[in-house]
PDB file of N, CA and C in Angstrom:
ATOM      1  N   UNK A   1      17.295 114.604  24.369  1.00  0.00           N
ATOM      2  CA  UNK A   1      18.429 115.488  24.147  1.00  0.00           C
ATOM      3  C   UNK A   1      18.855 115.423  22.690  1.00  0.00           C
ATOM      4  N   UNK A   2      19.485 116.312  22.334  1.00  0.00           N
ATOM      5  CA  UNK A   2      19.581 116.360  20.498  1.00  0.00           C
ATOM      6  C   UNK A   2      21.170 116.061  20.554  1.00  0.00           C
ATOM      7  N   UNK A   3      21.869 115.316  20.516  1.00  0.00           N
ATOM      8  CA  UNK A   3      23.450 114.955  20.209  1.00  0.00           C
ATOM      9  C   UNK A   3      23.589 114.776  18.725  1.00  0.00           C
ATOM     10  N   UNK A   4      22.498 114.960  18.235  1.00  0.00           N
ATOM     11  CA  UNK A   4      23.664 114.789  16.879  1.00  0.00           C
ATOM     12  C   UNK A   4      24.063 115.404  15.894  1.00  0.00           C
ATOM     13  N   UNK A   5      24.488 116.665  16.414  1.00  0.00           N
ATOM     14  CA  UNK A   5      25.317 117.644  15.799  1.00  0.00           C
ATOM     15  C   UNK A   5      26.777 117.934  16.754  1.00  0.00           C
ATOM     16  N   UNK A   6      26.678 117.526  17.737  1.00  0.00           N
ATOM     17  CA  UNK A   6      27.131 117.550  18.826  1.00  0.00           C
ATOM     18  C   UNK A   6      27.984 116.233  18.514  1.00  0.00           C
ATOM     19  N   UNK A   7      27.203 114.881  18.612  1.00  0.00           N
ATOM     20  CA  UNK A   7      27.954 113.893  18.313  1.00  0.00           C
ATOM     21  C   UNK A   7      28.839 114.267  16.652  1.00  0.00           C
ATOM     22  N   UNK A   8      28.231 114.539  15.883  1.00  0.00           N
ATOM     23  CA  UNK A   8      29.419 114.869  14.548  1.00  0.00           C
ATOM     24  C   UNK A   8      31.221 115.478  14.853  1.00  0.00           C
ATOM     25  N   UNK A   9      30.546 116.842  15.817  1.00  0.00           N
ATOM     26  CA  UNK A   9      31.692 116.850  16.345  1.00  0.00           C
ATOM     27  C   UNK A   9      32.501 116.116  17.137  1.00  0.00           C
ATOM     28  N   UNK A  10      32.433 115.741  17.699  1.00  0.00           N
ATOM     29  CA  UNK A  10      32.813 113.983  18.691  1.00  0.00           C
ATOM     30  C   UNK A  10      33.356 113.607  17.953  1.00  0.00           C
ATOM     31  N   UNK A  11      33.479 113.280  16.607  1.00  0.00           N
ATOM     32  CA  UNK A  11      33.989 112.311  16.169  1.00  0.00           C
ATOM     33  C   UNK A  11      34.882 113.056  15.343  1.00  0.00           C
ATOM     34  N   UNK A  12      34.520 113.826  14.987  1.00  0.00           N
ATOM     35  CA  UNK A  12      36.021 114.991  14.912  1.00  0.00           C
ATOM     36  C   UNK A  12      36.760 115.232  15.841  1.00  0.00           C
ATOM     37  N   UNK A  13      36.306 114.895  16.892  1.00  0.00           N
ATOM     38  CA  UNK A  13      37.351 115.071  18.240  1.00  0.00           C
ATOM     39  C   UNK A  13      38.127 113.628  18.854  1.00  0.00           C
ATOM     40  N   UNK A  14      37.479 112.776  18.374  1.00  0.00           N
ATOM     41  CA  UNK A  14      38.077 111.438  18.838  1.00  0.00           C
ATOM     42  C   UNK A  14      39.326 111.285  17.550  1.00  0.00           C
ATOM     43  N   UNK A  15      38.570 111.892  16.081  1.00  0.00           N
ATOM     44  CA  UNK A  15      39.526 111.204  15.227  1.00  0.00           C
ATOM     45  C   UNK A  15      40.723 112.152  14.838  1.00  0.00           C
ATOM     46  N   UNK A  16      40.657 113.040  15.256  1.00  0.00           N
ATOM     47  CA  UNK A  16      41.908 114.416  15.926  1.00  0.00           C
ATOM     48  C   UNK A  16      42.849 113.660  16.704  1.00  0.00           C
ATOM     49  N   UNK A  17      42.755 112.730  17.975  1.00  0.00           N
ATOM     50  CA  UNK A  17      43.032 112.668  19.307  1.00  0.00           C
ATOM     51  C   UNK A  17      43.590 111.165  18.736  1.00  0.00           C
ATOM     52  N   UNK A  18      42.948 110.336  17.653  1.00  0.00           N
ATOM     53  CA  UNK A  18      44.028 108.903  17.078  1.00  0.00           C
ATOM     54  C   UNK A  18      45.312 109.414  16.301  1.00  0.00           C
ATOM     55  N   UNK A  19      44.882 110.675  15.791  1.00  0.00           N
ATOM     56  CA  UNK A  19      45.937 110.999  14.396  1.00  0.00           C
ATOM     57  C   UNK A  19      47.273 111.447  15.668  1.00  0.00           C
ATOM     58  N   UNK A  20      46.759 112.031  16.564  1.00  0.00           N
ATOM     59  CA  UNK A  20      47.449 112.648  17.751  1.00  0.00           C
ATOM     60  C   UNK A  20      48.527 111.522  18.040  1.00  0.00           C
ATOM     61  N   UNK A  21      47.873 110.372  18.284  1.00  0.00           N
ATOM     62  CA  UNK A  21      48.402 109.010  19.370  1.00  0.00           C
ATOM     63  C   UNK A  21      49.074 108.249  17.905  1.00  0.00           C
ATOM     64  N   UNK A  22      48.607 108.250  16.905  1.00  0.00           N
ATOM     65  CA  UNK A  22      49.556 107.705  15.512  1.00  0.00           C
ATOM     66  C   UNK A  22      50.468 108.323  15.172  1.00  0.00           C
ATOM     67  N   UNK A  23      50.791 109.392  15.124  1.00  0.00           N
ATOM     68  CA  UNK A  23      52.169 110.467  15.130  1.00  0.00           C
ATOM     69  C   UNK A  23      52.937 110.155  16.169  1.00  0.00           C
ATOM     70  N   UNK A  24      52.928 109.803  17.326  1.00  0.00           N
ATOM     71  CA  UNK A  24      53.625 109.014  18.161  1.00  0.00           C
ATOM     72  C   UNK A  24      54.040 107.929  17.955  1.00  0.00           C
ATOM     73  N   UNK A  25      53.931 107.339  16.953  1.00  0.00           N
ATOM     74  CA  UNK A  25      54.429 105.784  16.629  1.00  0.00           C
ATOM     75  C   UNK A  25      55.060 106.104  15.115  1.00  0.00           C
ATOM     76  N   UNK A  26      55.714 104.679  14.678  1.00  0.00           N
ATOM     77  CA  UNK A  26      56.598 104.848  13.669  1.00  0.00           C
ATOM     78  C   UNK A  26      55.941 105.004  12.431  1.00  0.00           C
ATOM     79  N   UNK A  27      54.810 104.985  12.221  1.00  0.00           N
ATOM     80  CA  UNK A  27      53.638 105.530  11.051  1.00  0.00           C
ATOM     81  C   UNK A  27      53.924 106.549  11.054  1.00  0.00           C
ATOM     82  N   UNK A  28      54.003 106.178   9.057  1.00  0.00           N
ATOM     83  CA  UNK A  28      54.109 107.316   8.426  1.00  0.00           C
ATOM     84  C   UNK A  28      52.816 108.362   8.170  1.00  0.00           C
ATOM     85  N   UNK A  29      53.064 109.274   8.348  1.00  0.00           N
ATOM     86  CA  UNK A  29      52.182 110.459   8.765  1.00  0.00           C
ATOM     87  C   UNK A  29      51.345 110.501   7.263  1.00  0.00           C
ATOM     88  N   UNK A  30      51.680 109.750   5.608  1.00  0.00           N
ATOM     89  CA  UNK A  30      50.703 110.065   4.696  1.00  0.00           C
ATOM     90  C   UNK A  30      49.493 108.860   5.380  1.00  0.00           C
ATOM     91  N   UNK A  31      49.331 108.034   6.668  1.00  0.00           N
ATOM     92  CA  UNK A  31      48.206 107.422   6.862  1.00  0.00           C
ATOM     93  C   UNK A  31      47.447 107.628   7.567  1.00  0.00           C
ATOM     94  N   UNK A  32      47.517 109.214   8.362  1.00  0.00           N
ATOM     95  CA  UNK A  32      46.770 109.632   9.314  1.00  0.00           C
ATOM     96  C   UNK A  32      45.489 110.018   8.339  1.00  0.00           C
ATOM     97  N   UNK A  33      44.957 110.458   7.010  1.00  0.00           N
ATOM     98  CA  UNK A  33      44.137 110.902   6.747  1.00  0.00           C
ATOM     99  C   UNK A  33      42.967 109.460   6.372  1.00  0.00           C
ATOM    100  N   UNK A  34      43.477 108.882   6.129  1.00  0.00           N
ATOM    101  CA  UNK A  34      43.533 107.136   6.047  1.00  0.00           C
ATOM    102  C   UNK A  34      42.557 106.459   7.435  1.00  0.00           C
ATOM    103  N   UNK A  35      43.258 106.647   8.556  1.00  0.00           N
ATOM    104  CA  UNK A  35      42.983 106.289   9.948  1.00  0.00           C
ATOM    105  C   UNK A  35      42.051 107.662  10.146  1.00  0.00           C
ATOM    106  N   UNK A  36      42.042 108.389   9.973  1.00  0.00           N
ATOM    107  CA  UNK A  36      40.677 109.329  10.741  1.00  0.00           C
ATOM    108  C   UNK A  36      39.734 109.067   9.456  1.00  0.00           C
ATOM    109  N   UNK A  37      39.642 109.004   8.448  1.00  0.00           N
ATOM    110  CA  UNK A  37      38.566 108.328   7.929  1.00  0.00           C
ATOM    111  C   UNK A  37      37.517 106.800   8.002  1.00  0.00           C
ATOM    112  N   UNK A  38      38.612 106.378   8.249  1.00  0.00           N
ATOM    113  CA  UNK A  38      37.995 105.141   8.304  1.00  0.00           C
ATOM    114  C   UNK A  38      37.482 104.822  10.151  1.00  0.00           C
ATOM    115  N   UNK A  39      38.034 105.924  10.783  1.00  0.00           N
ATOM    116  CA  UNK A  39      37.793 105.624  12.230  1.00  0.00           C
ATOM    117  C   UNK A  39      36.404 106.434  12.053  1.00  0.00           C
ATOM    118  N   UNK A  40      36.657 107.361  11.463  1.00  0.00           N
ATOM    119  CA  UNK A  40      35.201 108.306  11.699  1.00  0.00           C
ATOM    120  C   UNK A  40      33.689 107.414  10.733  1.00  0.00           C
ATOM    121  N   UNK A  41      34.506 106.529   9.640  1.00  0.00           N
ATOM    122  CA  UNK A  41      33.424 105.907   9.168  1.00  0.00           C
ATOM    123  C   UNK A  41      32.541 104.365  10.116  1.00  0.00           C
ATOM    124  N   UNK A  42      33.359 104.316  11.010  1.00  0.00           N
ATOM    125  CA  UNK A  42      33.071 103.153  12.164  1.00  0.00           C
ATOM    126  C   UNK A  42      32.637 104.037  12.812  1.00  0.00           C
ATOM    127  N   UNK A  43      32.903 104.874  13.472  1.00  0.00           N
ATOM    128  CA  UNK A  43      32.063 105.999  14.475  1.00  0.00           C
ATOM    129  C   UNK A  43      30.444 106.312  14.072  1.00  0.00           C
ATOM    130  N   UNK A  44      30.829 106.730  12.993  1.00  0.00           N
ATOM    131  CA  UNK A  44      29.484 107.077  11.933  1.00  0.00           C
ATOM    132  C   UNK A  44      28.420 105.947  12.087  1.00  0.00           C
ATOM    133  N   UNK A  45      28.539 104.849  11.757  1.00  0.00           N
ATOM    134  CA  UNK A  45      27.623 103.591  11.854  1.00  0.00           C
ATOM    135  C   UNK A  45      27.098 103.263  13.859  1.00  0.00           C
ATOM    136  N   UNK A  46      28.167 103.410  14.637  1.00  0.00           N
ATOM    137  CA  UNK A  46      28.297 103.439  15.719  1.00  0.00           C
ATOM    138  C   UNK A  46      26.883 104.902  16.556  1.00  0.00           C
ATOM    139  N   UNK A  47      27.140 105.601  15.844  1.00  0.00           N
ATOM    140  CA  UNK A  47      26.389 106.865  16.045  1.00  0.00           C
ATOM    141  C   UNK A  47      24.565 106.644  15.713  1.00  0.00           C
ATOM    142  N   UNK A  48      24.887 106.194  14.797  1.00  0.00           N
ATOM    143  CA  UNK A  48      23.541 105.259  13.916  1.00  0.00           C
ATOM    144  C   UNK A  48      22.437 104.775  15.185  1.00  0.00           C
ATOM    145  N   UNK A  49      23.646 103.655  15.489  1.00  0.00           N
ATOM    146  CA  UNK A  49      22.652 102.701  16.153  1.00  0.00           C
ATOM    147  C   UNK A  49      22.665 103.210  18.008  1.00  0.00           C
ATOM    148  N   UNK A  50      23.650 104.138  18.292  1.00  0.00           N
ATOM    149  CA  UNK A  50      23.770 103.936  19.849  1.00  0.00           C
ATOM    150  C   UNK A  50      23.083 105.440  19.962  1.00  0.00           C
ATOM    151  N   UNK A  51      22.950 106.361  18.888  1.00  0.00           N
ATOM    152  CA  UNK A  51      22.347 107.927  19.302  1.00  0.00           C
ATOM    153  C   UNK A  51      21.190 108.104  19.091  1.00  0.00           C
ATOM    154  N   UNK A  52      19.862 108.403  19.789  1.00  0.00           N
ATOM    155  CA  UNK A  52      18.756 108.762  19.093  1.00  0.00           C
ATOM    156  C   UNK A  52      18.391 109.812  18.255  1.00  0.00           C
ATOM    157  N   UNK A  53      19.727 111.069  18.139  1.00  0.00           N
ATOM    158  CA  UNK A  53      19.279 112.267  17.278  1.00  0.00           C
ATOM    159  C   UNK A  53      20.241 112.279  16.046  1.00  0.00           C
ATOM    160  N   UNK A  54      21.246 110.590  16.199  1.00  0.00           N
ATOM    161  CA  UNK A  54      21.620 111.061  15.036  1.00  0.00           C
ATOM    162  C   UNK A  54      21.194 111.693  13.894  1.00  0.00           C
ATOM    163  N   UNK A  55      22.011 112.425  13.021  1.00  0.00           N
ATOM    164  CA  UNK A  55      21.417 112.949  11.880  1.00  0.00           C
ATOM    165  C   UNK A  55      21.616 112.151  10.580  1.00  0.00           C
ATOM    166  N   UNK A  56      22.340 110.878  10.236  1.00  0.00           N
ATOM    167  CA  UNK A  56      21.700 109.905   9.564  1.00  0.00           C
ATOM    168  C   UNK A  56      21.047 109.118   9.585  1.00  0.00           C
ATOM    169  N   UNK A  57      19.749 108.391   8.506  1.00  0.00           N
ATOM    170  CA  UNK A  57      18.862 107.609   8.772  1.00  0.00           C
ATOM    171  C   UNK A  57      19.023 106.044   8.321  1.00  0.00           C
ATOM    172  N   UNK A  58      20.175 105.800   7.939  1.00  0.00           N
ATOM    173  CA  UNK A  58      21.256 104.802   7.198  1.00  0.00           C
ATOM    174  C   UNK A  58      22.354 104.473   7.312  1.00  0.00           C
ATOM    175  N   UNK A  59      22.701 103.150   6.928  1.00  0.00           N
ATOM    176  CA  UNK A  59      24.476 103.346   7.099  1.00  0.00           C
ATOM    177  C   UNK A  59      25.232 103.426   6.649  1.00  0.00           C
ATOM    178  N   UNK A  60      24.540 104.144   5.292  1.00  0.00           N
ATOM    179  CA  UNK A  60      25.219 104.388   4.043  1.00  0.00           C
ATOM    180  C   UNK A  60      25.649 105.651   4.519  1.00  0.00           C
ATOM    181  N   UNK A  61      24.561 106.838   5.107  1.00  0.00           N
ATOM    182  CA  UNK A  61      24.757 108.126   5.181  1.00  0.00           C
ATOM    183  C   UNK A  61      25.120 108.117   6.494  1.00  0.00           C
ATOM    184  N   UNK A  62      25.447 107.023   7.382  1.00  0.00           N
ATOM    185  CA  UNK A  62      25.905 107.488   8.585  1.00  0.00           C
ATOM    186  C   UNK A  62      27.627 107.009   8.190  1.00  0.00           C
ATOM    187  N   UNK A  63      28.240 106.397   7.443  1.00  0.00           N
ATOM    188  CA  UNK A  63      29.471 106.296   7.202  1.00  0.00           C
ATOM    189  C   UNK A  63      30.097 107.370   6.487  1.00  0.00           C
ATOM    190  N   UNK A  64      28.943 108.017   5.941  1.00  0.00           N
ATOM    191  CA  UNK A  64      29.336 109.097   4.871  1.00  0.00           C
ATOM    192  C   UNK A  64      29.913 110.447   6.127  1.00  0.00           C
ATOM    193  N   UNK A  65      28.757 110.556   6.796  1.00  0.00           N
ATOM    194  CA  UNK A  65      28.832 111.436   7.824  1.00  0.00           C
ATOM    195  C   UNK A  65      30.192 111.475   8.677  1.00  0.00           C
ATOM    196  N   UNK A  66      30.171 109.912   9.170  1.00  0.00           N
ATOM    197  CA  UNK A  66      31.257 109.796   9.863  1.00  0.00           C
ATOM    198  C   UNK A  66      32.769 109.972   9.122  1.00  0.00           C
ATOM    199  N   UNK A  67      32.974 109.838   7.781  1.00  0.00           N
ATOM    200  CA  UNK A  67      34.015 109.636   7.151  1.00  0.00           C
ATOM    201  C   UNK A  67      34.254 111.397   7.039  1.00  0.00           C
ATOM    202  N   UNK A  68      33.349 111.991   7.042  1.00  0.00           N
ATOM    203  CA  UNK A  68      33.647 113.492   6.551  1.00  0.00           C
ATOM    204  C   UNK A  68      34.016 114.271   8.093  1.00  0.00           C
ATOM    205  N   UNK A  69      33.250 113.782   8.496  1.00  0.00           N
ATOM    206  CA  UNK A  69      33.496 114.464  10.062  1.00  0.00           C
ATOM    207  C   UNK A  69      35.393 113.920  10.747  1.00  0.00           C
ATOM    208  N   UNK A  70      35.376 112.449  10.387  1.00  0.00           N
ATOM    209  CA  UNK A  70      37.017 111.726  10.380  1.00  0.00           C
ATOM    210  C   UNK A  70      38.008 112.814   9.542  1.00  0.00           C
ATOM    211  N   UNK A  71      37.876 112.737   8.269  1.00  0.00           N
ATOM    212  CA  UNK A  71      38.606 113.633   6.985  1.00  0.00           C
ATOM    213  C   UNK A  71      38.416 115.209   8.121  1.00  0.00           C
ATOM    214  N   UNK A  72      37.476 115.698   9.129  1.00  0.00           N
ATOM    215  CA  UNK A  72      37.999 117.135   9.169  1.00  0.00           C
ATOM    216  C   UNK A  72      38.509 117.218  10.285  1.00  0.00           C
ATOM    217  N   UNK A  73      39.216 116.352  10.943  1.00  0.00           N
ATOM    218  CA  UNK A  73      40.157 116.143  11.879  1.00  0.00           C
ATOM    219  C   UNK A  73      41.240 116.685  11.570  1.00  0.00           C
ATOM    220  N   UNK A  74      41.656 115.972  10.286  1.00  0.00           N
ATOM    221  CA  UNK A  74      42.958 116.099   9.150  1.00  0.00           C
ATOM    222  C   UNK A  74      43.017 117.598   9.104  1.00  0.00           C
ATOM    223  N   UNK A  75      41.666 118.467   8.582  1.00  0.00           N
ATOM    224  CA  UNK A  75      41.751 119.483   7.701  1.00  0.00           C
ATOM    225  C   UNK A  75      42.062 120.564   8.648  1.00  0.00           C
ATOM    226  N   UNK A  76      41.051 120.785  10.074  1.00  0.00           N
ATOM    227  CA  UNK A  76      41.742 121.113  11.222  1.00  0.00           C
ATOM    228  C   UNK A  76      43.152 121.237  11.533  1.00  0.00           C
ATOM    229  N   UNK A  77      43.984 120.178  11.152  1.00  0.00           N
ATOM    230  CA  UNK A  77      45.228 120.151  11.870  1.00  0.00           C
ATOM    231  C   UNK A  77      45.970 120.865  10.635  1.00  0.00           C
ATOM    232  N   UNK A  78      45.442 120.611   9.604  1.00  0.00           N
ATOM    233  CA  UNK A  78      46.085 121.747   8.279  1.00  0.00           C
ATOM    234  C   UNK A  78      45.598 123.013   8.146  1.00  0.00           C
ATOM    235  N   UNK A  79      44.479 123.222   8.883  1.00  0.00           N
ATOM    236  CA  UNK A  79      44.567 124.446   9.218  1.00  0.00           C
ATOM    237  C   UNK A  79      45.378 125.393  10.260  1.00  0.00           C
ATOM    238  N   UNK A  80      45.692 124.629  11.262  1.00  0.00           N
ATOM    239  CA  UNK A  80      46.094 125.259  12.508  1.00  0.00           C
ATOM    240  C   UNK A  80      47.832 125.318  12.127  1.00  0.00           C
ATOM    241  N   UNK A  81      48.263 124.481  11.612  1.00  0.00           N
ATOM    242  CA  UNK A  81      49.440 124.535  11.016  1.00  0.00           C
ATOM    243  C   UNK A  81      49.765 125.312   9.621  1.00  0.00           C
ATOM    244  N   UNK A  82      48.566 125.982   8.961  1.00  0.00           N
ATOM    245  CA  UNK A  82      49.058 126.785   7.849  1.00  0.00           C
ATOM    246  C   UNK A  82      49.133 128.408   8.007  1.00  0.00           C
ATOM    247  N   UNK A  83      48.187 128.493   9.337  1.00  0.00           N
ATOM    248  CA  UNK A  83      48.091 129.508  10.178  1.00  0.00           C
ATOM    249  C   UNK A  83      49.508 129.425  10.888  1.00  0.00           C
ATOM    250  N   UNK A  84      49.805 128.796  12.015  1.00  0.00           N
ATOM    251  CA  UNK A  84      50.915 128.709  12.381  1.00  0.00           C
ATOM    252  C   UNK A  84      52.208 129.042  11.423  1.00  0.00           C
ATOM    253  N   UNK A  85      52.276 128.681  10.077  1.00  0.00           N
ATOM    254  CA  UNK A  85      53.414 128.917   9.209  1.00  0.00           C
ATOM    255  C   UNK A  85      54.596 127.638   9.298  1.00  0.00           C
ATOM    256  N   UNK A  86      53.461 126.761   9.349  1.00  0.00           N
ATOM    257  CA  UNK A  86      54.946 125.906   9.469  1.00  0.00           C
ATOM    258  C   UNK A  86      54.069 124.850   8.218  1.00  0.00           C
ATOM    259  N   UNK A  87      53.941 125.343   7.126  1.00  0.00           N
ATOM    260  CA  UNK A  87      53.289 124.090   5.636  1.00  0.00           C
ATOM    261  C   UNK A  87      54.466 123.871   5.427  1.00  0.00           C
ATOM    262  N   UNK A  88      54.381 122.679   5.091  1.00  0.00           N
ATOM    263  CA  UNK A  88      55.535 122.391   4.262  1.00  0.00           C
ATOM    264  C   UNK A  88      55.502 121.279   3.093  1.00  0.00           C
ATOM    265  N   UNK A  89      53.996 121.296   2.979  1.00  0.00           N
ATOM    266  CA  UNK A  89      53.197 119.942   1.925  1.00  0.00           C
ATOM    267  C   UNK A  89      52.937 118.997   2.450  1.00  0.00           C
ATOM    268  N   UNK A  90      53.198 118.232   3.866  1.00  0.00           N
ATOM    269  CA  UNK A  90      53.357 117.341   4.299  1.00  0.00           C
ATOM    270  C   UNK A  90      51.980 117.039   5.093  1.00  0.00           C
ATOM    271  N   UNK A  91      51.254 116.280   5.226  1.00  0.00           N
ATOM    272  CA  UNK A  91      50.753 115.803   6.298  1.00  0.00           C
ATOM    273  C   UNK A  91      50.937 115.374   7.301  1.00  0.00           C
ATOM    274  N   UNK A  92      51.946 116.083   8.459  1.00  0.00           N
ATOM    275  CA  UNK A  92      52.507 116.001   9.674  1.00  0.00           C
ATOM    276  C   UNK A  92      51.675 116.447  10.629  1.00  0.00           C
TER     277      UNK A  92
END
C-alpha cells in the first residue's frame, strides 16, 4: 500500500488536532507553531522507520518532512481564519 503521501497528511492532521488540545490550556497561543513543528518533526522520524512508502530516505529528510507537514497545520488554521475574517495578527 503507498501511505506516504497519505501519511504526510496525517501528520498534518494529528499536528492540527495538538494545536486544537493546546489552545485549551493556559499556553500561550505564540507556541502552537513551536508544538506542531516539533511534533511533526518526531512524527517525521516515526514515519521513517514504522511506514514502508515513506517518502523520506533519512532522518534528516524525514524530520524535514515532518516539520513542514507540522508548520502546515499552523498555516491551515491561518488560512481558514483569514477567510473567515477574523485576522487579527495573532496566532490564535
Amino acid at each position: 500500500m503507498d501511505f506516504g503521501i497519505a501519511g504526510v497528511a496525517a501528520i498534518t492532521v494529528i499536528c492540527y488536532l495538538a494545536a486544537q488540545g493546546a489552545k485549551a490550556t493556559a499556553l500561550d497561543n505564540k507556541w502552537l507553531p513551536v508544538i506542531c513543528g516539533v511534533l511533526g518533526g518526531i512524527l517525521g522520524v516515526a514515519g521513517l522507520y514504522f511506514m514502508p512508502d515513506w517518502p523520506g530516505n533519512d532522518p534528516i529528510t524525514s524530520i524535514a518532512i515532518g516539520i513542514v507537514s507540522g508548520l502546515a497545520a499552523t498555516g491551515a488554521n491561518q488560512v481558514y481564519k483569514q477567510l473567515k475574517g477574523g485576522s487579527n495578527g495573532s496566532t490564535e
